[in-house]
N, C-alpha and C. Protein backbone atom coordinates (compact mmCIF):
# COMPACT_ATOMS: atom_id res chain seq x y z
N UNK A 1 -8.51 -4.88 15.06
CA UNK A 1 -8.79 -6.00 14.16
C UNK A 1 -8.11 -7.25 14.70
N UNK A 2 -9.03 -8.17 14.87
CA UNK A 2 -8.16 -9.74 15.71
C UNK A 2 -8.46 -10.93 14.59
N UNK A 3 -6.48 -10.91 14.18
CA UNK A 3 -6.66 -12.24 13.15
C UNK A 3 -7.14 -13.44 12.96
N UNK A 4 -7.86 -13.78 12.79
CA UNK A 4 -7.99 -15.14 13.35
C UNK A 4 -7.60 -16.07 12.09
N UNK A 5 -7.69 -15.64 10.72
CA UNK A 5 -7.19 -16.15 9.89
C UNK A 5 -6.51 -15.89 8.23
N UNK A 6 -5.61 -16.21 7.82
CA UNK A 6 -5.48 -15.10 6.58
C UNK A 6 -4.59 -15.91 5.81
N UNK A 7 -4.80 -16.24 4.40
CA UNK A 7 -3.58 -16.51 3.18
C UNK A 7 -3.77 -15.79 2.26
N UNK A 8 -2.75 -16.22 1.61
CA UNK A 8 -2.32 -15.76 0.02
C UNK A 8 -3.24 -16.54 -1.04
N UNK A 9 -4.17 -15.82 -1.45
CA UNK A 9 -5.20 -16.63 -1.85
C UNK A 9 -5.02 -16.24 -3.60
N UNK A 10 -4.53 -15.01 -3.97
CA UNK A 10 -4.42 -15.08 -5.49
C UNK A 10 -3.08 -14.60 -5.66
N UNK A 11 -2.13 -15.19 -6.37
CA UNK A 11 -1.16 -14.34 -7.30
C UNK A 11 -1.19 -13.94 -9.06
N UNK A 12 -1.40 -12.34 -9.18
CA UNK A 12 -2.03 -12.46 -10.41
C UNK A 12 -0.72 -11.55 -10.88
N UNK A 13 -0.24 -12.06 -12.42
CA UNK A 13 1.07 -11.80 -12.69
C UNK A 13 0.28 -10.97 -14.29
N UNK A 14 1.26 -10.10 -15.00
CA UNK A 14 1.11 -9.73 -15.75
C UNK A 14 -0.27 -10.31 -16.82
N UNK A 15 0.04 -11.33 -17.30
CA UNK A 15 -0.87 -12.48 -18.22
C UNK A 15 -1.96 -12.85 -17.24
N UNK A 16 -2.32 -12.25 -16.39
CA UNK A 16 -3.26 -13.20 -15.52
C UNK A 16 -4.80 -12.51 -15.72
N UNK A 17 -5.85 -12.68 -15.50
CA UNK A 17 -7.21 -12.53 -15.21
C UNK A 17 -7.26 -12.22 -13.41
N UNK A 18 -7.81 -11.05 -13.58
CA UNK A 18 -7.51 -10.44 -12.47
C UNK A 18 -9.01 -11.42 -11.45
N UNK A 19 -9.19 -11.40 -10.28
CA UNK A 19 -10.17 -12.35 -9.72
C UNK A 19 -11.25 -11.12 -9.59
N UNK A 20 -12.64 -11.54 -9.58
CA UNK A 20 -13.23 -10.82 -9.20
C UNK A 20 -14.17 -11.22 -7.92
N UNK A 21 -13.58 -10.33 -6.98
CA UNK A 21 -13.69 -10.63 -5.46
C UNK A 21 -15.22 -9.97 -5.69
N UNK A 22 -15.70 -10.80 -4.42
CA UNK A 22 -17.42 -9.89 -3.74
C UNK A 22 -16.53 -9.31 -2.18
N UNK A 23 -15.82 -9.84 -1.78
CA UNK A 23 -15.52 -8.93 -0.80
C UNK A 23 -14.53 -7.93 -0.73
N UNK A 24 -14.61 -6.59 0.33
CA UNK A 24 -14.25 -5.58 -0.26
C UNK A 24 -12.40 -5.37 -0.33
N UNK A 25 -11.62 -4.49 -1.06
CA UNK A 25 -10.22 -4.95 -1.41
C UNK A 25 -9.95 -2.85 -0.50
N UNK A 26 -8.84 -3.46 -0.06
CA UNK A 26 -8.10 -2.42 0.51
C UNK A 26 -6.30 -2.80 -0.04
N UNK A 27 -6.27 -1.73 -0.83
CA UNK A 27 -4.69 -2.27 -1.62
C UNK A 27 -3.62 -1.35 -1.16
N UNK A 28 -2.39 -1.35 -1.65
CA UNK A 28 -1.14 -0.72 -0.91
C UNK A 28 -0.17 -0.88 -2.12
N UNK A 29 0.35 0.68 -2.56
CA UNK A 29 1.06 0.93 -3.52
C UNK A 29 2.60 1.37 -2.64
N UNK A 30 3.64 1.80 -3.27
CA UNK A 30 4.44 2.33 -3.10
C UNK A 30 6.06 1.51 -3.85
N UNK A 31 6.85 2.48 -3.68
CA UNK A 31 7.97 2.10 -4.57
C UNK A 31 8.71 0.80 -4.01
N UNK A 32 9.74 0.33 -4.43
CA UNK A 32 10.50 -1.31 -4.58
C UNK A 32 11.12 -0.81 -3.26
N UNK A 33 11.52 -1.84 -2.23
CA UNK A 33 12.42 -0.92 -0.90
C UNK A 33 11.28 0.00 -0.02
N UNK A 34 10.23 -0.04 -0.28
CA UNK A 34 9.87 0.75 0.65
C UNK A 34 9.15 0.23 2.42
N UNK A 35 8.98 -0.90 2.27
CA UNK A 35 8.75 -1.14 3.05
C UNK A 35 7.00 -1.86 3.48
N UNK A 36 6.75 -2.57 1.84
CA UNK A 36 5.52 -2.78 1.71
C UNK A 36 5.36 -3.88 2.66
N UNK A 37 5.66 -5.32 1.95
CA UNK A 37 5.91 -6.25 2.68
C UNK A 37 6.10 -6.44 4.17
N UNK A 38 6.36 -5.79 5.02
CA UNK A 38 7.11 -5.46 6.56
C UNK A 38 5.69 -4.80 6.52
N UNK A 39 4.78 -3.60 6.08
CA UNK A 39 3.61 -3.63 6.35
C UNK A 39 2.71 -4.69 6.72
N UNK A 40 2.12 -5.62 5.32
CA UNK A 40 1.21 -6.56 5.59
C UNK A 40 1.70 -7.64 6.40
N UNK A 41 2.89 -7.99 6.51
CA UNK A 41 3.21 -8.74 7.76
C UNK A 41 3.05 -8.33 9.04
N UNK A 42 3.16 -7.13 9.32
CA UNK A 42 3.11 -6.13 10.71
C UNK A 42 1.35 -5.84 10.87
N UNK A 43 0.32 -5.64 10.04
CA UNK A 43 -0.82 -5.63 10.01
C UNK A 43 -1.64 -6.98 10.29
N UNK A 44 -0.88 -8.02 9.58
CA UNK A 44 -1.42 -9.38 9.83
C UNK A 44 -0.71 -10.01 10.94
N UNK A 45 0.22 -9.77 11.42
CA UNK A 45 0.64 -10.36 13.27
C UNK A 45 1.44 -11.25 12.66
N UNK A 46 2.07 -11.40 11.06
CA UNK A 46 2.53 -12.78 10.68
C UNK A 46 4.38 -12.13 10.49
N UNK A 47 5.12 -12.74 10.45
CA UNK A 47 6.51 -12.41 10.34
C UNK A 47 6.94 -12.37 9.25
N UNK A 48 6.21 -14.27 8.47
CA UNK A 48 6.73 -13.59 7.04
C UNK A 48 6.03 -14.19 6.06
N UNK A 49 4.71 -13.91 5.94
CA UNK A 49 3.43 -13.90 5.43
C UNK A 49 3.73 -13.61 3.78
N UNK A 50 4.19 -12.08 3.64
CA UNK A 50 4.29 -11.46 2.26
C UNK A 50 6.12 -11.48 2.90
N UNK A 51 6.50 -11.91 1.98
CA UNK A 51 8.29 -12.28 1.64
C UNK A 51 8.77 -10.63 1.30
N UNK A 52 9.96 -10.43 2.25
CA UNK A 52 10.70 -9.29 2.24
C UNK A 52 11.70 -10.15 1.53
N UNK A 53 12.58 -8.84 1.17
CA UNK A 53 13.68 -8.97 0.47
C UNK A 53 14.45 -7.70 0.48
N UNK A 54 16.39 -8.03 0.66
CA UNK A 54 17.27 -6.69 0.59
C UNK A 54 16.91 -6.44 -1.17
N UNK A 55 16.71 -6.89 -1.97
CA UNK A 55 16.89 -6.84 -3.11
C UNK A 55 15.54 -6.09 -3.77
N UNK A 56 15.54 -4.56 -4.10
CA UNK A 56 13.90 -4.20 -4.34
C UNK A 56 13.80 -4.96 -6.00
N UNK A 57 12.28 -4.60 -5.42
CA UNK A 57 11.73 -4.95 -6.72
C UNK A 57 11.38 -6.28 -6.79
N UNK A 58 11.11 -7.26 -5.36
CA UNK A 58 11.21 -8.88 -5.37
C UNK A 58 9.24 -8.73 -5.38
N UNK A 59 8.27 -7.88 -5.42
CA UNK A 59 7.19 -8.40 -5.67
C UNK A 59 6.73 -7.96 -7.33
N UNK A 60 6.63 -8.78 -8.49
CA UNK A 60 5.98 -8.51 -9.68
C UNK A 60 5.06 -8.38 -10.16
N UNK A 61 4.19 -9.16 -8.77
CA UNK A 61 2.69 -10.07 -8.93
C UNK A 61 1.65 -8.79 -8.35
N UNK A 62 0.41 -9.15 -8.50
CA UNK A 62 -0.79 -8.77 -7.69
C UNK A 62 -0.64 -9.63 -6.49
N UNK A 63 -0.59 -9.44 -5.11
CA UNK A 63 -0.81 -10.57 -3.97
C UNK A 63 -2.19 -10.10 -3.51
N UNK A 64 -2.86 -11.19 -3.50
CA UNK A 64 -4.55 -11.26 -2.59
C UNK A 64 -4.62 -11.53 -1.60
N UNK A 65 -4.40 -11.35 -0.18
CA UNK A 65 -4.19 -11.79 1.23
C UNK A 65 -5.80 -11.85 1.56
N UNK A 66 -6.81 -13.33 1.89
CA UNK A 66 -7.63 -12.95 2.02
C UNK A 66 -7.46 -13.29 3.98
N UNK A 67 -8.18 -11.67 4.54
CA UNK A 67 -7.87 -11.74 6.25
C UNK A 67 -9.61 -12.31 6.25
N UNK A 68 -9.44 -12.68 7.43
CA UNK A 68 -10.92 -13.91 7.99
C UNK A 68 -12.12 -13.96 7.02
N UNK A 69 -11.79 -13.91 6.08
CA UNK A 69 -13.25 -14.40 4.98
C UNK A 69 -13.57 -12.87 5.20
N UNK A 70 -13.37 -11.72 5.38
CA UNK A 70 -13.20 -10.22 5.28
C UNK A 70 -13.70 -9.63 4.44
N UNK A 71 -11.84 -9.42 4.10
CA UNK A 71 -11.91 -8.59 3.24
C UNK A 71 -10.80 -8.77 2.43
N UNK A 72 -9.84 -8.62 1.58
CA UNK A 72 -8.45 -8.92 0.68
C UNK A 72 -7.81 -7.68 0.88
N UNK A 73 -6.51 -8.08 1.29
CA UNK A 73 -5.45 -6.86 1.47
C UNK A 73 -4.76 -7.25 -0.15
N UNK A 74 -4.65 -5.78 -0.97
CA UNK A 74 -4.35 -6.07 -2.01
C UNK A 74 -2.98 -5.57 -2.73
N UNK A 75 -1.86 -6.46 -2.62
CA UNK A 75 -0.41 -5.90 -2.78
C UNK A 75 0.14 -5.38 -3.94
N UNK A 76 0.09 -4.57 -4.04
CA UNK A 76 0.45 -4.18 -5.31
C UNK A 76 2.10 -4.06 -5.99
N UNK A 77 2.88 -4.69 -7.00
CA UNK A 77 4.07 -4.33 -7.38
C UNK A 77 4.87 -3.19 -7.21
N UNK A 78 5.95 -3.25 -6.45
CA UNK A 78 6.66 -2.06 -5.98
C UNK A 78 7.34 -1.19 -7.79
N UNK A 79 6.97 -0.38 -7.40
CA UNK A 79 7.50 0.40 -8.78
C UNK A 79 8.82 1.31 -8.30
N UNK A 80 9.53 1.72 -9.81
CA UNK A 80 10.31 2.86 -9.45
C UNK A 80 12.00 2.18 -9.74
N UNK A 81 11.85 0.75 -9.55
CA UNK A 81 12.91 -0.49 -9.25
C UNK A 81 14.18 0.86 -10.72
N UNK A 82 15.27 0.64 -10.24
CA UNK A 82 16.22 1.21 -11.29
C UNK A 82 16.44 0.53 -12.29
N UNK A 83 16.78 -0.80 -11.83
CA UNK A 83 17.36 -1.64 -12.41
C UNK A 83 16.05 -2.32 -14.02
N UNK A 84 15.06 -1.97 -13.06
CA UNK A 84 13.52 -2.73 -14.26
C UNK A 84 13.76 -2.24 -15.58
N UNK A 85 13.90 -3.37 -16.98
CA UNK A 85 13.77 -2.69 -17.65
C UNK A 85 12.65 -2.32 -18.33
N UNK A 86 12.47 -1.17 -19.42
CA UNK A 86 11.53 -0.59 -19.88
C UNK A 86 10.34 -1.46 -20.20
N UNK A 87 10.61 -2.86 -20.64
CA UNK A 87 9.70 -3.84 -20.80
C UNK A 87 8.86 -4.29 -19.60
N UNK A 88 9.53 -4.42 -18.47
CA UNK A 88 8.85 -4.41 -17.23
C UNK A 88 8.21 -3.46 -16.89
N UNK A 89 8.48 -1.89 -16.70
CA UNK A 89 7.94 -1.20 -16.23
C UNK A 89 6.80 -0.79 -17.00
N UNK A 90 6.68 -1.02 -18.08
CA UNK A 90 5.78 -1.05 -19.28
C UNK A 90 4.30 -2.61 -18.73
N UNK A 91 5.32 -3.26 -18.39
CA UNK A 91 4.39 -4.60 -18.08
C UNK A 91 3.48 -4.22 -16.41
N UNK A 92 4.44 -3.74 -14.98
CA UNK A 92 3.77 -2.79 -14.02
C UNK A 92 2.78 -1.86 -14.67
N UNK A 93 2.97 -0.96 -15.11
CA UNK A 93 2.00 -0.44 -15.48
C UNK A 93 0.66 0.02 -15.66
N UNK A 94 0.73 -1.78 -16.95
CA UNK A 94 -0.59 -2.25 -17.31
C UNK A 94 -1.18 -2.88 -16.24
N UNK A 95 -0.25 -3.49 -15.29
CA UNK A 95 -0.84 -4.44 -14.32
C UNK A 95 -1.88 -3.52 -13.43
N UNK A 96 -1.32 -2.28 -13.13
CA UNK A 96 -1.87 -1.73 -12.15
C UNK A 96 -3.16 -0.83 -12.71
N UNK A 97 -2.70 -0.25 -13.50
CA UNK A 97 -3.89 0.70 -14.36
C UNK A 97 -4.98 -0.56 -14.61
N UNK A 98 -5.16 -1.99 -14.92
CA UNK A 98 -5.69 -2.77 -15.02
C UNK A 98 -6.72 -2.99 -13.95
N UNK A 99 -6.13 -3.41 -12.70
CA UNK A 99 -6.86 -3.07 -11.40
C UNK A 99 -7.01 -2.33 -10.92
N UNK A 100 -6.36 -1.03 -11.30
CA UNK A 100 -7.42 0.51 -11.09
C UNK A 100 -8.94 0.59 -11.84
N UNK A 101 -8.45 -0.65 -13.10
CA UNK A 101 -9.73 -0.04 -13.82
C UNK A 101 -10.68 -1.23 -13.59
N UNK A 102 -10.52 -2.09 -13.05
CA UNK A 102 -11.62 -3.13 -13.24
C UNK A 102 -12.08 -3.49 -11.73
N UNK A 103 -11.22 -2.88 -10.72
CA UNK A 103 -11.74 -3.45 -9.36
C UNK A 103 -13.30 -3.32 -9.18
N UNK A 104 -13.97 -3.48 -8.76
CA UNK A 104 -15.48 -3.57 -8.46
C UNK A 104 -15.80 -3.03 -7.10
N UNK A 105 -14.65 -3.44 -6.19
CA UNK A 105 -14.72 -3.64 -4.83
C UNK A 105 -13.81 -2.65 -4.11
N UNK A 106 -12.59 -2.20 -4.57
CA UNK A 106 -11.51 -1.55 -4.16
C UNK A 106 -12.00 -0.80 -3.22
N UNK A 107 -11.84 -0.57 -1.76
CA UNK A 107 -12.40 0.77 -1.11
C UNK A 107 -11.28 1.63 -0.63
N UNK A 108 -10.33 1.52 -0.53
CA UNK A 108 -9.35 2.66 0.00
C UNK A 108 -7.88 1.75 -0.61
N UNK A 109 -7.43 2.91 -1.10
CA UNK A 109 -5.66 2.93 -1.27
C UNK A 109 -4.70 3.30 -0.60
N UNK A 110 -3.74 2.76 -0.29
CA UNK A 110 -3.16 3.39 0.42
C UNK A 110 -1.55 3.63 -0.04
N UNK A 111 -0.57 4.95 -0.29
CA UNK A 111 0.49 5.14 -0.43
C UNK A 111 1.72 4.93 0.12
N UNK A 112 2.47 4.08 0.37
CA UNK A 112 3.18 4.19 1.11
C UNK A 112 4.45 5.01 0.75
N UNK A 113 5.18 5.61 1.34
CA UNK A 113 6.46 6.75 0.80
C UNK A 113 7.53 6.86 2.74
N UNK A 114 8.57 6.75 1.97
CA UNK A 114 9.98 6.32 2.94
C UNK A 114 10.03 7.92 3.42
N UNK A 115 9.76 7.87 5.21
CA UNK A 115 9.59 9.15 6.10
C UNK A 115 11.05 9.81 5.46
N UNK A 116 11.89 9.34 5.29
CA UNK A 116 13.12 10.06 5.45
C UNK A 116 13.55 10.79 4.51
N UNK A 117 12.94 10.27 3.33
CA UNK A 117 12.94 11.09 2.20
C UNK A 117 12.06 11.71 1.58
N UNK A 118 12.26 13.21 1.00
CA UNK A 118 10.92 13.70 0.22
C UNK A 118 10.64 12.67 -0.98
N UNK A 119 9.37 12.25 -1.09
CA UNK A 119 8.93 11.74 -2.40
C UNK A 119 9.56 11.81 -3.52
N UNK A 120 9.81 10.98 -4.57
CA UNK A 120 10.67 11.14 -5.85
C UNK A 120 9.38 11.25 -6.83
N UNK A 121 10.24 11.07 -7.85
CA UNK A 121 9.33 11.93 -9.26
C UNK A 121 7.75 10.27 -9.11
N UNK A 122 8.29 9.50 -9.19
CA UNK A 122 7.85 8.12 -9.28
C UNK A 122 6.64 8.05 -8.21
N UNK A 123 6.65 8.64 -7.25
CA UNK A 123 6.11 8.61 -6.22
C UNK A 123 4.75 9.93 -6.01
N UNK A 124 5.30 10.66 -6.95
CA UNK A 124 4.73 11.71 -6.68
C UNK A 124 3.43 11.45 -8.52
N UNK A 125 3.91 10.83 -9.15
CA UNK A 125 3.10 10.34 -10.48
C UNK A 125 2.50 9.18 -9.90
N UNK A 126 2.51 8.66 -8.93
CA UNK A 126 1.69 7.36 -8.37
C UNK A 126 0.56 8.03 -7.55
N UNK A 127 0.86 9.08 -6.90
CA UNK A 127 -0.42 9.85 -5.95
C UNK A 127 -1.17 10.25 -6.93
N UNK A 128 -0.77 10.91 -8.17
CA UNK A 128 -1.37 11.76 -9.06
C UNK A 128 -1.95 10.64 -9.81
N UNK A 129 -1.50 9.89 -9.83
CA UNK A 129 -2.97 8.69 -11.05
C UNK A 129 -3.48 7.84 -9.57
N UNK A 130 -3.21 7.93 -8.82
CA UNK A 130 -3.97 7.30 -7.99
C UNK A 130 -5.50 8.10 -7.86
N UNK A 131 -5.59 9.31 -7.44
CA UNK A 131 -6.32 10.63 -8.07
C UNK A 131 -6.74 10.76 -9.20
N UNK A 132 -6.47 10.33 -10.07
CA UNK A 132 -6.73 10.25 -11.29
C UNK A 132 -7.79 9.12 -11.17
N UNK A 133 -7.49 8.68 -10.70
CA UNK A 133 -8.68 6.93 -10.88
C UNK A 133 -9.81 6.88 -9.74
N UNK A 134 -9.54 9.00 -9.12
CA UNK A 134 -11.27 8.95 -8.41
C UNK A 134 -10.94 7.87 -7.20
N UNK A 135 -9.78 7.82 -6.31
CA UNK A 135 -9.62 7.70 -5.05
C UNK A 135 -9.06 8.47 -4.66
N UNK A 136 -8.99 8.68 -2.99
CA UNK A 136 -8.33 9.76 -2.51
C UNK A 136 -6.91 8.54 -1.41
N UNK A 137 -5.85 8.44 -1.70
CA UNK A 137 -5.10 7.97 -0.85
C UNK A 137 -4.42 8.25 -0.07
N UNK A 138 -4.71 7.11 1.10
CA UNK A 138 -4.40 7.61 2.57
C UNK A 138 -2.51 7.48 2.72
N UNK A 139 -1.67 8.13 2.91
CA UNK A 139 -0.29 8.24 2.95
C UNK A 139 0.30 7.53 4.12
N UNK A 140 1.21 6.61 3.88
CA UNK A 140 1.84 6.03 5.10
C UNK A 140 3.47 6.13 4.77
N UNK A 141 3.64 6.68 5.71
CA UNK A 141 5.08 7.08 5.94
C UNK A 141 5.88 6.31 6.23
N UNK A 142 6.15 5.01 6.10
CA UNK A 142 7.45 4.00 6.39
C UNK A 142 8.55 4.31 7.51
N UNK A 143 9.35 3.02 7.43
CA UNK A 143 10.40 3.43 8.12
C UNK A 143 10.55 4.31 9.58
N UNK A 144 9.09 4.66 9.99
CA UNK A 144 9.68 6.42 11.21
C UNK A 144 10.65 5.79 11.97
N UNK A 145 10.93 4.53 12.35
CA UNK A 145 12.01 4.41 13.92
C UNK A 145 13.19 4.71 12.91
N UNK A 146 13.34 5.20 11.77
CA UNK A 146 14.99 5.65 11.36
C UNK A 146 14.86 7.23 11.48
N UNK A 147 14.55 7.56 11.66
CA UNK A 147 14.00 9.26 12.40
C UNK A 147 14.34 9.35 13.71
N UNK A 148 14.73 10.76 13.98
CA UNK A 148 14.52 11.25 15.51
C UNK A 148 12.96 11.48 15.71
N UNK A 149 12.35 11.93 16.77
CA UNK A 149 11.22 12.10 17.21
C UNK A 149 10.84 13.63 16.65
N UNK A 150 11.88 14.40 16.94
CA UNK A 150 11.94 15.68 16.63
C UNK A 150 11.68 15.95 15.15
N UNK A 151 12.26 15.18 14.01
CA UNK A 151 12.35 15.17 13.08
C UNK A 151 10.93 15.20 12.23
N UNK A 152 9.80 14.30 13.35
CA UNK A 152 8.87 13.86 12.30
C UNK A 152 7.55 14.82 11.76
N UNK A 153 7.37 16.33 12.86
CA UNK A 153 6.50 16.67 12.22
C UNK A 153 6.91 17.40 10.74
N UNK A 154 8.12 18.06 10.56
CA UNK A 154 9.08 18.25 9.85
C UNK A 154 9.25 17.91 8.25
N UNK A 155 8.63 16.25 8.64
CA UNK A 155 9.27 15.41 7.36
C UNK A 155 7.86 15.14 7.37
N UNK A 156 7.06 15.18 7.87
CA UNK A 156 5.62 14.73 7.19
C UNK A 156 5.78 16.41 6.54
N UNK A 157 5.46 17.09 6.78
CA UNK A 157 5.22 18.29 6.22
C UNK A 157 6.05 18.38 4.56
N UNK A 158 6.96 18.30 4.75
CA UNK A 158 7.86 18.14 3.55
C UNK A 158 7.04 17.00 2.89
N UNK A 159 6.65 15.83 3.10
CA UNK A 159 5.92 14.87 2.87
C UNK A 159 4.65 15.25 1.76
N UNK A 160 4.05 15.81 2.38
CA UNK A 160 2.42 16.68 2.15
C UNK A 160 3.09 17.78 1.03
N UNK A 161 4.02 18.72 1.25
CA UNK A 161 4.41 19.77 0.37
C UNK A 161 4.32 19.22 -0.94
N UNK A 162 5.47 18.17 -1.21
CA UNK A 162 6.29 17.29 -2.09
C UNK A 162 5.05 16.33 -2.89
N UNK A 163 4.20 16.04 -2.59
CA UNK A 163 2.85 15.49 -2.85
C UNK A 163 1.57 16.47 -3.46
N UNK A 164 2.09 17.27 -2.70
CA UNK A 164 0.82 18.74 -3.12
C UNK A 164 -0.43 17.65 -2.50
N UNK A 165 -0.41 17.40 -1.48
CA UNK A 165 -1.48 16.34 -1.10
C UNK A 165 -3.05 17.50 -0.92
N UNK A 166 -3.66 16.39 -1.14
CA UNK A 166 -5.07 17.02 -0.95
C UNK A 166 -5.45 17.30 -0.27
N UNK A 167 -6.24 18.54 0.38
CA UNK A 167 -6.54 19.16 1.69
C UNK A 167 -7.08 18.08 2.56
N UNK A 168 -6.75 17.75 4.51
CA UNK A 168 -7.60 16.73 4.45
C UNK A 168 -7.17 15.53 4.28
N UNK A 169 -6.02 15.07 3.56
CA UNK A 169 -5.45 13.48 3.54
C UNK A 169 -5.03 13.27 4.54
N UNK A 170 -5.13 11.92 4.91
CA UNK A 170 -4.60 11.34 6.06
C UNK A 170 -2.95 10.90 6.03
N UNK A 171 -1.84 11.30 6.67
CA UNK A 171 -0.72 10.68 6.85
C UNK A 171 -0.77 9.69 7.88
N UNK A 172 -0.26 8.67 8.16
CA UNK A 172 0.03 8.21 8.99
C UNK A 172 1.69 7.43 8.94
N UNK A 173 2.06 8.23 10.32
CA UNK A 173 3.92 7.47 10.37
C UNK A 173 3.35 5.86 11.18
N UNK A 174 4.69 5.35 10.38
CA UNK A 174 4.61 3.71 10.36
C UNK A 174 5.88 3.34 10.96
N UNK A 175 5.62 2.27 11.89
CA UNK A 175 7.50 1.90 12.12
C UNK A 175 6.78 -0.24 11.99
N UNK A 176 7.58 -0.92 10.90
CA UNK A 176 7.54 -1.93 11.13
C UNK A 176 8.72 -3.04 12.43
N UNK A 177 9.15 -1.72 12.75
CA UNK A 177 10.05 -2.38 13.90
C UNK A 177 9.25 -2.37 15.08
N UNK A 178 8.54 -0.80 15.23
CA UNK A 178 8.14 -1.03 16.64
C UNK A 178 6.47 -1.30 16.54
N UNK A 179 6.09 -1.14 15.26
CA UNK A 179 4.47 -1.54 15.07
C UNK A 179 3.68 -0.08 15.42
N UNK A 180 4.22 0.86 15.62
CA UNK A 180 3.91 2.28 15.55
C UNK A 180 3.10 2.71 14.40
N UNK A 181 1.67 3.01 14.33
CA UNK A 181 0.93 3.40 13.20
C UNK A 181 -0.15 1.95 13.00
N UNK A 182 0.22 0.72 13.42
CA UNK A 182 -0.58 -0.14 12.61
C UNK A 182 -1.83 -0.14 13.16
N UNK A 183 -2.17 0.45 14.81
CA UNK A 183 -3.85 0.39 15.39
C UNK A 183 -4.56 1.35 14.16
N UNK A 184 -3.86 2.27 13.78
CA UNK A 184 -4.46 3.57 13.18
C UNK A 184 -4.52 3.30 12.06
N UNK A 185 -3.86 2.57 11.20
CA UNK A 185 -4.24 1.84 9.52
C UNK A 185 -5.05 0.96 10.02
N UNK A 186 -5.44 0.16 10.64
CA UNK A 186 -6.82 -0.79 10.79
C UNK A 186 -8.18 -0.10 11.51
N UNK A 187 -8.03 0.72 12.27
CA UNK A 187 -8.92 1.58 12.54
C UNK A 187 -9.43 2.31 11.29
N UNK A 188 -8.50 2.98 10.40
CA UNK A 188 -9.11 3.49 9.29
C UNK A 188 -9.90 2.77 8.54
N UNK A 189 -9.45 1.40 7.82
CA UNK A 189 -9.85 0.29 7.22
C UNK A 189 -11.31 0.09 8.03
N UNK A 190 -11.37 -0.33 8.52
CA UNK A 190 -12.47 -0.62 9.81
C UNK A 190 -13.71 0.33 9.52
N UNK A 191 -13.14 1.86 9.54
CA UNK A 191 -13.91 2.59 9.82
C UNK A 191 -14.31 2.93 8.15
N UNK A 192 -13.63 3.05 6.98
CA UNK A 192 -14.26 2.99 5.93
C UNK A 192 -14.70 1.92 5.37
N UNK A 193 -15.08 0.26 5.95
CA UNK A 193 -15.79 -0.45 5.62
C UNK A 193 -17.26 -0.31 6.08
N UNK A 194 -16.94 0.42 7.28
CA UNK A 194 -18.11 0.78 8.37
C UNK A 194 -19.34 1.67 7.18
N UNK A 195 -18.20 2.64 6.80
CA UNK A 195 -18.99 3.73 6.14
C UNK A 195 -19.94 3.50 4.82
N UNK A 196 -19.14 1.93 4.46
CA UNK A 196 -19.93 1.17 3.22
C UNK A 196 -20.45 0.50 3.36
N UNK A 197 -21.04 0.58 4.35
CA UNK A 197 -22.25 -0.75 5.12
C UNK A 197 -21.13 -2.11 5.03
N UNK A 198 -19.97 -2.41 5.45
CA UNK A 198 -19.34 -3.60 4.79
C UNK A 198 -18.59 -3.69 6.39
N UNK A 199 -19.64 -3.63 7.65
CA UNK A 199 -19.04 -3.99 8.51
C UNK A 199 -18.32 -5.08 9.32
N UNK A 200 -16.99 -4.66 9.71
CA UNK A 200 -16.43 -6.14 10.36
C UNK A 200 -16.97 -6.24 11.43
């Protein structure tokens, strides 16, 4: 995939009216800290496109990245945050079950979950309503350059166990340091727009 152009075209916050795109949305869940942000920056060639932060829990919003008049990379609020209180996580929630339920366009989800650790309870109720809402999501493993090499078929496996993943899902290990995994998340993308007549 060759950028040629891409912004932040919607931020949709709790109270907001979600947009309704004609072109197709490829979104990205996973917990606060995991390493979302350092994704769509590492996918888009940009450094600091979608704003990292040591502090989880710094995205609240829906982010709409629209890449070359495309397609919308669609960011979803990191959940799981400790600190969130019940009113927030109550407010996540709705946000997300919201655009589970009204997307039009959504074609693939994708999970992201930290290689180094087995999945937490939070993580493992995000695959399961992700499933629930009649997608199948593709798993990206964060973080791998904090791994040995040896380590990784290992911890995907534990990965897949810990998930009870569906026969058939795709993992893919991710390193936003060394860009390890990102030909193979746009190849996928690529190839299930392909499959919806929604070719790039």
């Amino acid at each position: 995939m060759i950028i040629k152009n891409v912004n932040l075209e919607t931020v949709a916050g709790p109270t907001s009216v979600l947009p309704k795109n004609s072109l197709p949305e490829i979104a990205f869940a996973g917990k606060s800290n995991v390493g979302k942000s350092s994704l769509i920056n590492a996918l888009m060639n940009r450094k600091s496109l979608a704003r990292t932060s040591q502090k989880p829990g710094k995205t609240q919003t829906i982010n709409y990245y629209n890449v070359n008049d495309q397609l919308y990379l669609v960011d979803l609020p990191g959940y799981g945050y400790a600190s969130s209180s019940e009113a927030e996580k109550a407010a996540w929630g709705r946000m997300v079950e919201n655009y589970l339920n009204t997307s039009k366009v959504l074609r693939q989800i994708f999970l992201l979950v930290d290689i180094r650790h087995d999945p937490n309870a939070n993580d493992i109720q995000m695959y399961n309503w992700i499933r629930a809402h009649h997608y199948d999501p593709v798993i990206i493993a964060t973080k791998l350059d904090k791994i040995k090499k040896s380590q990784l078929n290992a911890q995907v496996r534990s990965l897949e166990n810990t998930l009870r993943v569906k026969p058939g899902t795709v993992v893919i290990p991710f390193s936003a340091q060394t860009k390890q995994g990102r030909e193979d998340i746009w190849n996928l993308i690529e190839q299930k727009l392909a499959d919806s007549g929604e070719i790039l």
